[in-house]
N, C-alpha and C. Protein backbone atom coordinates (compact mmCIF):
# COMPACT_ATOMS: atom_id res chain seq x y z
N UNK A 1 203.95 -65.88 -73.57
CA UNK A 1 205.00 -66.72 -74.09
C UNK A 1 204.49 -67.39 -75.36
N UNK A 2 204.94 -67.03 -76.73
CA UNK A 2 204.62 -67.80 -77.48
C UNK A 2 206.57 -68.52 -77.93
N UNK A 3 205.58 -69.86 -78.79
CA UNK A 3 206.55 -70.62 -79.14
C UNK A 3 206.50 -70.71 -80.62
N UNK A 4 207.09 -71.48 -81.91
CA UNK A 4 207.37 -71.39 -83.00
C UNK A 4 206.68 -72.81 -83.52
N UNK A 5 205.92 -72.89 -84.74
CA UNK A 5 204.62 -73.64 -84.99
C UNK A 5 205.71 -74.83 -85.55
N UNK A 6 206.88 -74.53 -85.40
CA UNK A 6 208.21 -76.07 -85.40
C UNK A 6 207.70 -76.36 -84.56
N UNK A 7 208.05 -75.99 -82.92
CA UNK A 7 208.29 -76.70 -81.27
C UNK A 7 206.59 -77.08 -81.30
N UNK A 8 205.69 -76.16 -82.13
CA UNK A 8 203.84 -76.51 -81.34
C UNK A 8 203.90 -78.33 -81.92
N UNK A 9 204.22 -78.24 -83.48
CA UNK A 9 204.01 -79.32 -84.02
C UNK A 9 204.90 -80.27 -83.38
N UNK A 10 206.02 -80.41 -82.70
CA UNK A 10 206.58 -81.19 -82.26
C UNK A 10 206.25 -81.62 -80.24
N UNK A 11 205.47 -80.62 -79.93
CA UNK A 11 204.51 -81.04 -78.73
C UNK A 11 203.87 -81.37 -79.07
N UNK A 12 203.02 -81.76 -80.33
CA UNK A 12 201.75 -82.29 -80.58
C UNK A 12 202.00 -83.64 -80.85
N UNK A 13 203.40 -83.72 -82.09
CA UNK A 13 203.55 -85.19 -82.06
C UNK A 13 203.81 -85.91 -80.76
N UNK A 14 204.47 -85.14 -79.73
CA UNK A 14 205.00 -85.85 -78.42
C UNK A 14 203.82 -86.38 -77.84
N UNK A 15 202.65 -85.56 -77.68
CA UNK A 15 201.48 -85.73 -76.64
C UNK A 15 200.35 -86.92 -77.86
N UNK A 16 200.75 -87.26 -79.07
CA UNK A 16 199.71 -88.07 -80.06
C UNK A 16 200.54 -88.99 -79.61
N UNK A 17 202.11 -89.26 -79.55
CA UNK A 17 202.80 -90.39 -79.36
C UNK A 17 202.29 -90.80 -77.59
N UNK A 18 202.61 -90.04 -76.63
CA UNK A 18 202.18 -90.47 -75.68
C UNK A 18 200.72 -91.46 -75.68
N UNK A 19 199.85 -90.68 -76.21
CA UNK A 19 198.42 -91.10 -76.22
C UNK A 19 198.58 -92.37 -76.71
N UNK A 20 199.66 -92.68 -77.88
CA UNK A 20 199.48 -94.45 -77.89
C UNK A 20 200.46 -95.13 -77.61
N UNK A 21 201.22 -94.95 -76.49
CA UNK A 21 202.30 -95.09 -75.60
C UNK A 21 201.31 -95.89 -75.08
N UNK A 22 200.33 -94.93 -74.52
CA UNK A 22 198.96 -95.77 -73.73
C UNK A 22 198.27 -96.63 -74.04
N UNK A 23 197.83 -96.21 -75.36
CA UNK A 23 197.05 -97.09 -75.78
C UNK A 23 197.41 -98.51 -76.26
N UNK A 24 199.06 -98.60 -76.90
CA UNK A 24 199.58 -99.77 -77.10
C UNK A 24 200.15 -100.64 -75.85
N UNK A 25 200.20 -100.04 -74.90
CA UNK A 25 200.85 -100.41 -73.47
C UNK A 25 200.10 -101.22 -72.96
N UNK A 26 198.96 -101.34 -72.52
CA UNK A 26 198.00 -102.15 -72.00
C UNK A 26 197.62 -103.37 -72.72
N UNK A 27 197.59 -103.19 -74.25
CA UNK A 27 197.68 -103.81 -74.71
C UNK A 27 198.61 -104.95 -75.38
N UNK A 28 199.43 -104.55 -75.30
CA UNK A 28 201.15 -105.43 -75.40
C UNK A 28 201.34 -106.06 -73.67
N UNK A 29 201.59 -105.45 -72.82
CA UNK A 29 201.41 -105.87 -71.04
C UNK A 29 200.64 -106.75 -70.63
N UNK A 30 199.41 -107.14 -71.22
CA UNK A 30 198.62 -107.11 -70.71
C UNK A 30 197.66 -108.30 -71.92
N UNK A 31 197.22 -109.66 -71.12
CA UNK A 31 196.30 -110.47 -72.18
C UNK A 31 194.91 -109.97 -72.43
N UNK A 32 194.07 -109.54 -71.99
CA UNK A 32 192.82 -109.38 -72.56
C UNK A 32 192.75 -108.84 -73.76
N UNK A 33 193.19 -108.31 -74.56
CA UNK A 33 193.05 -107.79 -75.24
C UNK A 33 193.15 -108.61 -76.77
N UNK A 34 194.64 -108.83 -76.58
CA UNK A 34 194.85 -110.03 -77.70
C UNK A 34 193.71 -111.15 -77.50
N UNK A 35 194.53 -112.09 -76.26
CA UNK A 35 194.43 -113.31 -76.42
C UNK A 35 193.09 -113.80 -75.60
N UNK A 36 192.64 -112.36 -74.88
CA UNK A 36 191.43 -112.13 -74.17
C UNK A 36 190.10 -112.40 -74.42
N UNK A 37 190.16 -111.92 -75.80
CA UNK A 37 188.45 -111.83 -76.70
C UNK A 37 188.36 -110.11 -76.61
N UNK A 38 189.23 -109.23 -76.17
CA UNK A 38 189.08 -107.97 -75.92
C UNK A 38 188.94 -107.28 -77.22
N UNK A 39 189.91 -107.81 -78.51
CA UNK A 39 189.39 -107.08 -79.97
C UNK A 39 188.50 -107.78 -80.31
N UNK A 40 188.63 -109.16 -80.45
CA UNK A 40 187.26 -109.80 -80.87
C UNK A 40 185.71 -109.14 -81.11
N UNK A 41 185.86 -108.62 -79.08
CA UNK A 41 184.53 -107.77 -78.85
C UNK A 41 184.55 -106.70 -79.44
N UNK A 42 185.59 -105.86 -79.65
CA UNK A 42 185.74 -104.38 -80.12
C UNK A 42 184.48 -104.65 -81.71
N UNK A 43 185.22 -105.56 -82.29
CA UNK A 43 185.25 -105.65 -83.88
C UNK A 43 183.65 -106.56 -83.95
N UNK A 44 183.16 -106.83 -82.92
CA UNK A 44 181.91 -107.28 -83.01
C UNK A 44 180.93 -106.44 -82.23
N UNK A 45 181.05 -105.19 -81.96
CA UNK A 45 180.19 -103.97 -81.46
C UNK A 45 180.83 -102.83 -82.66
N UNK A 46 181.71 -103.02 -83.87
CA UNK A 46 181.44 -102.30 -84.99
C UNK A 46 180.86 -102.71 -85.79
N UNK A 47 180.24 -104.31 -85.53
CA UNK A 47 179.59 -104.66 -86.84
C UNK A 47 178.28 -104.74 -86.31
N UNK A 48 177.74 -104.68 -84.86
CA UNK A 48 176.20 -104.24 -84.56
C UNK A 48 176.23 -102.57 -84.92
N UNK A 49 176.83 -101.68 -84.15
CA UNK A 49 176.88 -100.77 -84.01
C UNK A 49 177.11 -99.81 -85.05
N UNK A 50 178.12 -99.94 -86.02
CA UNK A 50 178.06 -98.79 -87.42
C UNK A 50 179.38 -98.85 -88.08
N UNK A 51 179.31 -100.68 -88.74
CA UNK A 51 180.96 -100.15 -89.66
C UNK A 51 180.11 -99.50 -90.93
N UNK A 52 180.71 -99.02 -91.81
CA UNK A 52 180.42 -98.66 -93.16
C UNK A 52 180.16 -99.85 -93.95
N UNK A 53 178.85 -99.92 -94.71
CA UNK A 53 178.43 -101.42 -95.53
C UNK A 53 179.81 -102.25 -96.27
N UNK A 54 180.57 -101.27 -96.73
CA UNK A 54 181.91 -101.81 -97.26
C UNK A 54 182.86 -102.44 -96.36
N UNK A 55 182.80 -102.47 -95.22
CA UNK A 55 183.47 -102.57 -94.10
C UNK A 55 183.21 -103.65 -93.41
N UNK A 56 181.44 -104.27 -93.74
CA UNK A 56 181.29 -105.23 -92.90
C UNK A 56 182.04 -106.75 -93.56
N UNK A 57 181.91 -107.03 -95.11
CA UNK A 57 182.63 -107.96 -95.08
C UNK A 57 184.07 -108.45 -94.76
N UNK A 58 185.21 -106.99 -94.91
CA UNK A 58 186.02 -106.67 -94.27
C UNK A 58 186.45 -107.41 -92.98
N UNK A 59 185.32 -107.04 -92.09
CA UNK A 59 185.39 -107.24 -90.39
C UNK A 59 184.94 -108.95 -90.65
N UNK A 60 183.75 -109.11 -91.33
CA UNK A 60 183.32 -110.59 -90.75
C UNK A 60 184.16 -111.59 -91.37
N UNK A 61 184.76 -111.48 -92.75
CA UNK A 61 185.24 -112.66 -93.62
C UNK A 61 186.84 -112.45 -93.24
N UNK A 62 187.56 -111.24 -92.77
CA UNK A 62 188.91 -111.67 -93.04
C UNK A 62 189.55 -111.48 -91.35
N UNK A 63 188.83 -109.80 -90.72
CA UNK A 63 189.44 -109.62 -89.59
C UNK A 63 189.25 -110.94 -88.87
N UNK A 64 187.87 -111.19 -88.47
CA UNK A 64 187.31 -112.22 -87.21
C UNK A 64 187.94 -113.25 -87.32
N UNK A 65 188.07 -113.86 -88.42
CA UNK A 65 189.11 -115.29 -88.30
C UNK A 65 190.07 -114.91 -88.23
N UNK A 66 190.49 -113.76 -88.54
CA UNK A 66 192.20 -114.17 -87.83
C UNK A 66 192.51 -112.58 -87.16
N UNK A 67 191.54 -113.22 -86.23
CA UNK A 67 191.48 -111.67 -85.10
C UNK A 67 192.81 -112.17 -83.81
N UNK A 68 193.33 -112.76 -83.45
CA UNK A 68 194.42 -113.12 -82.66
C UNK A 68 195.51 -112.80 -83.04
N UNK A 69 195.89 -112.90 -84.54
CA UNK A 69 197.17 -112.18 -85.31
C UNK A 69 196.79 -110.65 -85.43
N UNK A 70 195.60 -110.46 -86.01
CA UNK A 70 195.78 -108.92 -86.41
C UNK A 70 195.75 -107.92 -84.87
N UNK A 71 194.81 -108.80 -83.47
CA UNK A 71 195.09 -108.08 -82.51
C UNK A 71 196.46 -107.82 -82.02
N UNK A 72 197.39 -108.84 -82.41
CA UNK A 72 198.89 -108.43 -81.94
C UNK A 72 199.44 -107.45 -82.70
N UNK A 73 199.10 -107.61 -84.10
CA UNK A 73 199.66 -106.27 -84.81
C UNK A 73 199.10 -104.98 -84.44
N UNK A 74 197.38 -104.99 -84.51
CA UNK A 74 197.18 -103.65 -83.76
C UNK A 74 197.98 -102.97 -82.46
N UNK A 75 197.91 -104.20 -81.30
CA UNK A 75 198.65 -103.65 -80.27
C UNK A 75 200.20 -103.62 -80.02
N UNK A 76 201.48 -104.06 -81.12
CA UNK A 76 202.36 -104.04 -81.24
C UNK A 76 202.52 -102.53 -82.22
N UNK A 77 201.14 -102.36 -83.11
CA UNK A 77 201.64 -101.20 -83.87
C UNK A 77 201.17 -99.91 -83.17
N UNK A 78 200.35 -99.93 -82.57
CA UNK A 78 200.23 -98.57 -81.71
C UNK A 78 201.51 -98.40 -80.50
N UNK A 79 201.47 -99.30 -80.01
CA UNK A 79 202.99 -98.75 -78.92
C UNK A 79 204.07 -98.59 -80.22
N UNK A 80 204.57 -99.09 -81.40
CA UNK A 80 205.80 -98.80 -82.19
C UNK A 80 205.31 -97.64 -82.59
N UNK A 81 204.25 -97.06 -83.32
CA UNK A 81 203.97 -95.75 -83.66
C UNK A 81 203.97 -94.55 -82.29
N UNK A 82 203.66 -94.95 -80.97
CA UNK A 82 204.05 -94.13 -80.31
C UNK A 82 205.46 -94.01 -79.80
N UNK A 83 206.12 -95.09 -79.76
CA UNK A 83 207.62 -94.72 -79.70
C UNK A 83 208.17 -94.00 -80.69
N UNK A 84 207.87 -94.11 -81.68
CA UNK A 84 208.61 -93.72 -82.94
C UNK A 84 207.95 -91.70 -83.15
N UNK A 85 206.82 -91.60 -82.65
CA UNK A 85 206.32 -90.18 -82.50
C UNK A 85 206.92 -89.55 -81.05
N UNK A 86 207.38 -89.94 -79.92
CA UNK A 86 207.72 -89.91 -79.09
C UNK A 86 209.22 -89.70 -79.09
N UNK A 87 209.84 -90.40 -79.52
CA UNK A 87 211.42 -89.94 -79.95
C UNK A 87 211.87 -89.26 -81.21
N UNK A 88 210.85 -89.09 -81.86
CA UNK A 88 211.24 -88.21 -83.07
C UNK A 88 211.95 -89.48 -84.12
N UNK A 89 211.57 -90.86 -84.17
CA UNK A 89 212.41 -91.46 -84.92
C UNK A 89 211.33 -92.06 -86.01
N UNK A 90 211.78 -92.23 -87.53
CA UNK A 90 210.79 -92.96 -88.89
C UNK A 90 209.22 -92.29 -88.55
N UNK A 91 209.30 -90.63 -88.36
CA UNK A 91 207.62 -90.06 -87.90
C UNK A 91 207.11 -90.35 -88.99
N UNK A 92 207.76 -90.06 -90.02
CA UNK A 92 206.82 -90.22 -91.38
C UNK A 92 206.58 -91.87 -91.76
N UNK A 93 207.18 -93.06 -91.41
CA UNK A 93 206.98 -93.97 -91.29
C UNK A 93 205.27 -94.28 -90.60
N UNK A 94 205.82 -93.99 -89.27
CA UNK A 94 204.76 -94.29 -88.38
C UNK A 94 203.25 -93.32 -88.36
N UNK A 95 203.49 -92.83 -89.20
CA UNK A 95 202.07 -91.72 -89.24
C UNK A 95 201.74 -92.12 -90.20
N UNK A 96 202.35 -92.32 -91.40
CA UNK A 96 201.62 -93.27 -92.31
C UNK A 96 200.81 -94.09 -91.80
N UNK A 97 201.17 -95.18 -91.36
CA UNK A 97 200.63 -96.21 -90.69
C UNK A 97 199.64 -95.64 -89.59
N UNK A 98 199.47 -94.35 -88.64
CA UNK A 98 198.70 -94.06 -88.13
C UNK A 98 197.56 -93.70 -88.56
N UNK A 99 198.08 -93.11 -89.94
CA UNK A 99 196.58 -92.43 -90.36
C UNK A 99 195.78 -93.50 -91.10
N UNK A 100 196.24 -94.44 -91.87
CA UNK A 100 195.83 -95.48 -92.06
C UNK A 100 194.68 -96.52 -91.09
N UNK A 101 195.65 -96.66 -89.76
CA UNK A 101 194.84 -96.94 -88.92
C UNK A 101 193.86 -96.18 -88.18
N UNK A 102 193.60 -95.31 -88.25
CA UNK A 102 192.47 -94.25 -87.73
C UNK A 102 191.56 -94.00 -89.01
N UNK A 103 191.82 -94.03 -89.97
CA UNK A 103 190.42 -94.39 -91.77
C UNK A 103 189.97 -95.88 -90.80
N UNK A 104 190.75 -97.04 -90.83
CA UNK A 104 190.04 -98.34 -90.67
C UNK A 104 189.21 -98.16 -89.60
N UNK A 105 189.79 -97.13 -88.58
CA UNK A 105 189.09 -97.16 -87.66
C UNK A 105 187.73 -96.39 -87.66
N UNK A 106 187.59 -95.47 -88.62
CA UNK A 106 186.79 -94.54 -88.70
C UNK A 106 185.54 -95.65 -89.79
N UNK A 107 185.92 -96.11 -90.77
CA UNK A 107 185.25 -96.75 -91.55
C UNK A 107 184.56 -98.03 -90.60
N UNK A 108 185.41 -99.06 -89.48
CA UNK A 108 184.92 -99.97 -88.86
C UNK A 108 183.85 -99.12 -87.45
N UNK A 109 183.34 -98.29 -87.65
CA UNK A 109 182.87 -98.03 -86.55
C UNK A 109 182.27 -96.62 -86.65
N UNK A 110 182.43 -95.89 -87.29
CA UNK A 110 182.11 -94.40 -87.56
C UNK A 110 180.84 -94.46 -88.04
N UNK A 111 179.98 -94.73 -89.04
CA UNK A 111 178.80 -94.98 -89.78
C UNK A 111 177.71 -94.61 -89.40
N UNK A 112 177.29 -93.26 -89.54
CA UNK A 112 176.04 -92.18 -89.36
C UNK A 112 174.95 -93.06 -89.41
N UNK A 113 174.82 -94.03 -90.54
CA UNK A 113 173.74 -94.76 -91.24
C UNK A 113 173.71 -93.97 -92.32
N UNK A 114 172.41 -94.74 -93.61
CA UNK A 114 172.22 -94.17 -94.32
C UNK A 114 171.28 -93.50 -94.86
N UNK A 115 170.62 -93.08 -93.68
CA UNK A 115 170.05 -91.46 -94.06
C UNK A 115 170.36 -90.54 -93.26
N UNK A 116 171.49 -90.24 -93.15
CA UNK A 116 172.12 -89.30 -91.72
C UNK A 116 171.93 -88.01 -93.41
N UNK A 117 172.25 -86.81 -92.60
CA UNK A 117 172.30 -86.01 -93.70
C UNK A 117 174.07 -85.73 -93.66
N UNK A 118 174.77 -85.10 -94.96
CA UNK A 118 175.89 -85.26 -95.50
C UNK A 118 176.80 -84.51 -94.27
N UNK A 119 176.67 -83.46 -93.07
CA UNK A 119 177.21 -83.24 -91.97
C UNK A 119 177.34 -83.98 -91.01
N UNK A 120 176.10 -84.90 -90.99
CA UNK A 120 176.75 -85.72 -89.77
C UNK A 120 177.88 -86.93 -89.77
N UNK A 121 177.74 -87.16 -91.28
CA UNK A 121 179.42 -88.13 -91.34
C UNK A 121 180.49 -87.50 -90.90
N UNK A 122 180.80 -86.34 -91.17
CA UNK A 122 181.53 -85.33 -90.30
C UNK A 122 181.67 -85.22 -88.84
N UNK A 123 180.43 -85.36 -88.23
CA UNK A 123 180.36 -84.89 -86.78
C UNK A 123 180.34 -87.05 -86.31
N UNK A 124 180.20 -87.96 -87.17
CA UNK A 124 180.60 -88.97 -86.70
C UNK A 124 181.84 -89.48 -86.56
N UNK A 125 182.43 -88.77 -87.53
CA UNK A 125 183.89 -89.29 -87.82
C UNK A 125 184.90 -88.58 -86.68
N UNK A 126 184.30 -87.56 -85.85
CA UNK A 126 185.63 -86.68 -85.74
C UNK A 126 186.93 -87.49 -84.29
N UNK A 127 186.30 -88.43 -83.75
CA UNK A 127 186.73 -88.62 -82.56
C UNK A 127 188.09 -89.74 -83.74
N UNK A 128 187.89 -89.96 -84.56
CA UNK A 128 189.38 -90.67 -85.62
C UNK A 128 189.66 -89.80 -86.37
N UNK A 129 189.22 -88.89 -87.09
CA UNK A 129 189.33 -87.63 -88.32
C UNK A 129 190.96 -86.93 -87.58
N UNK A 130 190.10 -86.60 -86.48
CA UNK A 130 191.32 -85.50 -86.02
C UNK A 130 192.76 -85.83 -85.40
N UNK A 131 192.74 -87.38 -85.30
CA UNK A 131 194.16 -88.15 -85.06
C UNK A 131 194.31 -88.28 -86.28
N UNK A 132 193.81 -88.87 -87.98
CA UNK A 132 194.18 -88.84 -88.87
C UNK A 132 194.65 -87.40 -89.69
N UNK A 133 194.31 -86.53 -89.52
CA UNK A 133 194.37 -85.22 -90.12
C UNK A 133 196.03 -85.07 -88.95
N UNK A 134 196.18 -85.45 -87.94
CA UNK A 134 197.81 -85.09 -87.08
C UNK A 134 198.68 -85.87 -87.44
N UNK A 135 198.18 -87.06 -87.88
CA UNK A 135 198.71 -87.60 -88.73
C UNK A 135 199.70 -87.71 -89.66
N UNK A 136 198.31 -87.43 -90.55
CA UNK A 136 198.73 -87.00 -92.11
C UNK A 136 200.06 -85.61 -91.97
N UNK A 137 199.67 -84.49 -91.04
CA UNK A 137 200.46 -83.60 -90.85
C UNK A 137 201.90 -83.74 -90.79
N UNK A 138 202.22 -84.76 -89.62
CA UNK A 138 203.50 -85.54 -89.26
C UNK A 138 204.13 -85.74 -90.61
N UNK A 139 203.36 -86.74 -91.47
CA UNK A 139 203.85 -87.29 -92.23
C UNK A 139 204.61 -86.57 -93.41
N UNK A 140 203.44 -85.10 -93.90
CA UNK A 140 204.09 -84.26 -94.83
C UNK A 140 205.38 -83.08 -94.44
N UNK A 141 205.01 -83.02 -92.54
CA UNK A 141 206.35 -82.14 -92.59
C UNK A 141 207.36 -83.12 -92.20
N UNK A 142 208.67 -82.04 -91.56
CA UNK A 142 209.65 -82.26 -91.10
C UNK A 142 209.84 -82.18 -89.76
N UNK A 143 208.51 -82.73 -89.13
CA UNK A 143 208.96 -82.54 -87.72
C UNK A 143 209.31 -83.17 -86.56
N UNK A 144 210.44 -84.22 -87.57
CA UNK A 144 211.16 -84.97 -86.65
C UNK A 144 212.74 -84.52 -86.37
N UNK A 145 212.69 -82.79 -87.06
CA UNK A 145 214.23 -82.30 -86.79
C UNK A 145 213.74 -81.65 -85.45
N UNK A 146 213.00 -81.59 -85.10
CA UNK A 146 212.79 -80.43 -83.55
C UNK A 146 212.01 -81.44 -82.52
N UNK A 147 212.83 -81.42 -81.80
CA UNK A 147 212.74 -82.01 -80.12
C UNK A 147 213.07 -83.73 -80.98
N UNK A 148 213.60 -84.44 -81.15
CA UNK A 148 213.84 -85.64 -81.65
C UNK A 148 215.00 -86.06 -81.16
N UNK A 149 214.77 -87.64 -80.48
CA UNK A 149 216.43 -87.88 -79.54
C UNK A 149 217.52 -87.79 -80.64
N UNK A 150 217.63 -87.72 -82.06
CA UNK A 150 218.57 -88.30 -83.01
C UNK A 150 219.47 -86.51 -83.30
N UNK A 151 218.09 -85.71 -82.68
CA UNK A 151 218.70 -84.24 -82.87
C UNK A 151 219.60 -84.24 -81.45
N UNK A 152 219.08 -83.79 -80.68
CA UNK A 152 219.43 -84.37 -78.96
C UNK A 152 220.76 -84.89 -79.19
N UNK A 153 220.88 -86.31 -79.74
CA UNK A 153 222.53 -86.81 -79.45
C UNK A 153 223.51 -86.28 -80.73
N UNK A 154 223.07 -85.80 -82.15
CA UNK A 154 223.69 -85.11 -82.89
C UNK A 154 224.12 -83.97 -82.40
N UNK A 155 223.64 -82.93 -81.56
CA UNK A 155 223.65 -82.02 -80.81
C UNK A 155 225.01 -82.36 -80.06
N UNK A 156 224.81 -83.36 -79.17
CA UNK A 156 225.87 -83.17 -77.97
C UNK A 156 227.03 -83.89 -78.72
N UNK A 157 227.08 -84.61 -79.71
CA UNK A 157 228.21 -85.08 -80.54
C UNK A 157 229.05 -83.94 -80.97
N UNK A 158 228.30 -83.04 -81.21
CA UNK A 158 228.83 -81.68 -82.16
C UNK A 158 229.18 -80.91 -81.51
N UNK A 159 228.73 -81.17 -79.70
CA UNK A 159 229.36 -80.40 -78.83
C UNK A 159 230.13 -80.72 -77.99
N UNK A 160 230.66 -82.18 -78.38
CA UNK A 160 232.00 -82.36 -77.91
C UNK A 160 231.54 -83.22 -76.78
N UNK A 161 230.49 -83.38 -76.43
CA UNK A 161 230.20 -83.67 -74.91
C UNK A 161 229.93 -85.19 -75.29
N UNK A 162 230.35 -86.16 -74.34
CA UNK A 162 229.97 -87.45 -74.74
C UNK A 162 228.85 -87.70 -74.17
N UNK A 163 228.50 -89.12 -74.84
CA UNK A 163 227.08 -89.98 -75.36
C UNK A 163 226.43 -90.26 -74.09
């Protein structure tokens, strides 16, 4: 059984949207995270652990003080980017904004050091690279005309059948 690299790309956005269905879910539901100290900690084991030198003033001078606002936006914007990949609605909106957030994420935390040799930034980056690269994909096609609820109810409008 093969299928048409429309429907693959539009299971892929479904199953990237799910993935932060999850990932924003717990986090919106749920206090530790925000109001917890739960990013706090995140964003203070990228600055022991390996943001990029450009990255650390980033994290210490602007995120950390006002880590309580930006944790609500992180976890308000991953569940809206997975709804919005999930129903097929503003994909190119929200993948923007995804791939965006998967660089910050890759830059706050990715960091070989600096004498890794020029492959292993590669083999550090890939666990964010390859949500940004599905991303970016979303964003340049059109593949919010296949499997998308807005196709779905245009569909049954056109077929007479009500809402």
């Amino acid at each position: 059984m093969s299928i048409s690299s429309t429907k693959a790309l539009a299971l892929l956005r479904i199953a990237v949207g799910i993935l932060f269905l999850i990932f924003g879910e717990y986090k919106v539901f749920g206090t530790q995270f925000t109001l917890g100290g739960g990013f706090q900690s995140w964003i203070n084991r990228f600055l022991e652990a390996g943001a990029y030198p450009f990255m650390l003033p980033v994290l210490k001078g602007f995120v950390l003080p006002h880590a309580t606002a930006i944790a609500f936006l992180v976890a308000y914007g991953e569940l809206a980017i997975g709804i919005a990949l999930v129903l097929g609605i503003l994909v190119r909106e929200a993948s923007l904004c995804g791939a965006v957030y998967m660089l910050t994420l890759l830059f706050s935390s990715d960091y070989p050091g600096p004498n890794a040799a020029f492959w292993q930034y590669f083999g550090a980056s890939l666990r964010h690279v390859v949500l940004a690269v599905c991303f970016v994909t979303f964003a340049v096609t059109k593949g919010e005309d296949v499997r998308a609820i807005r196709t779905f109810l245009c569909r049954r409008a056109l077929d007479g059948r009500d809402i």
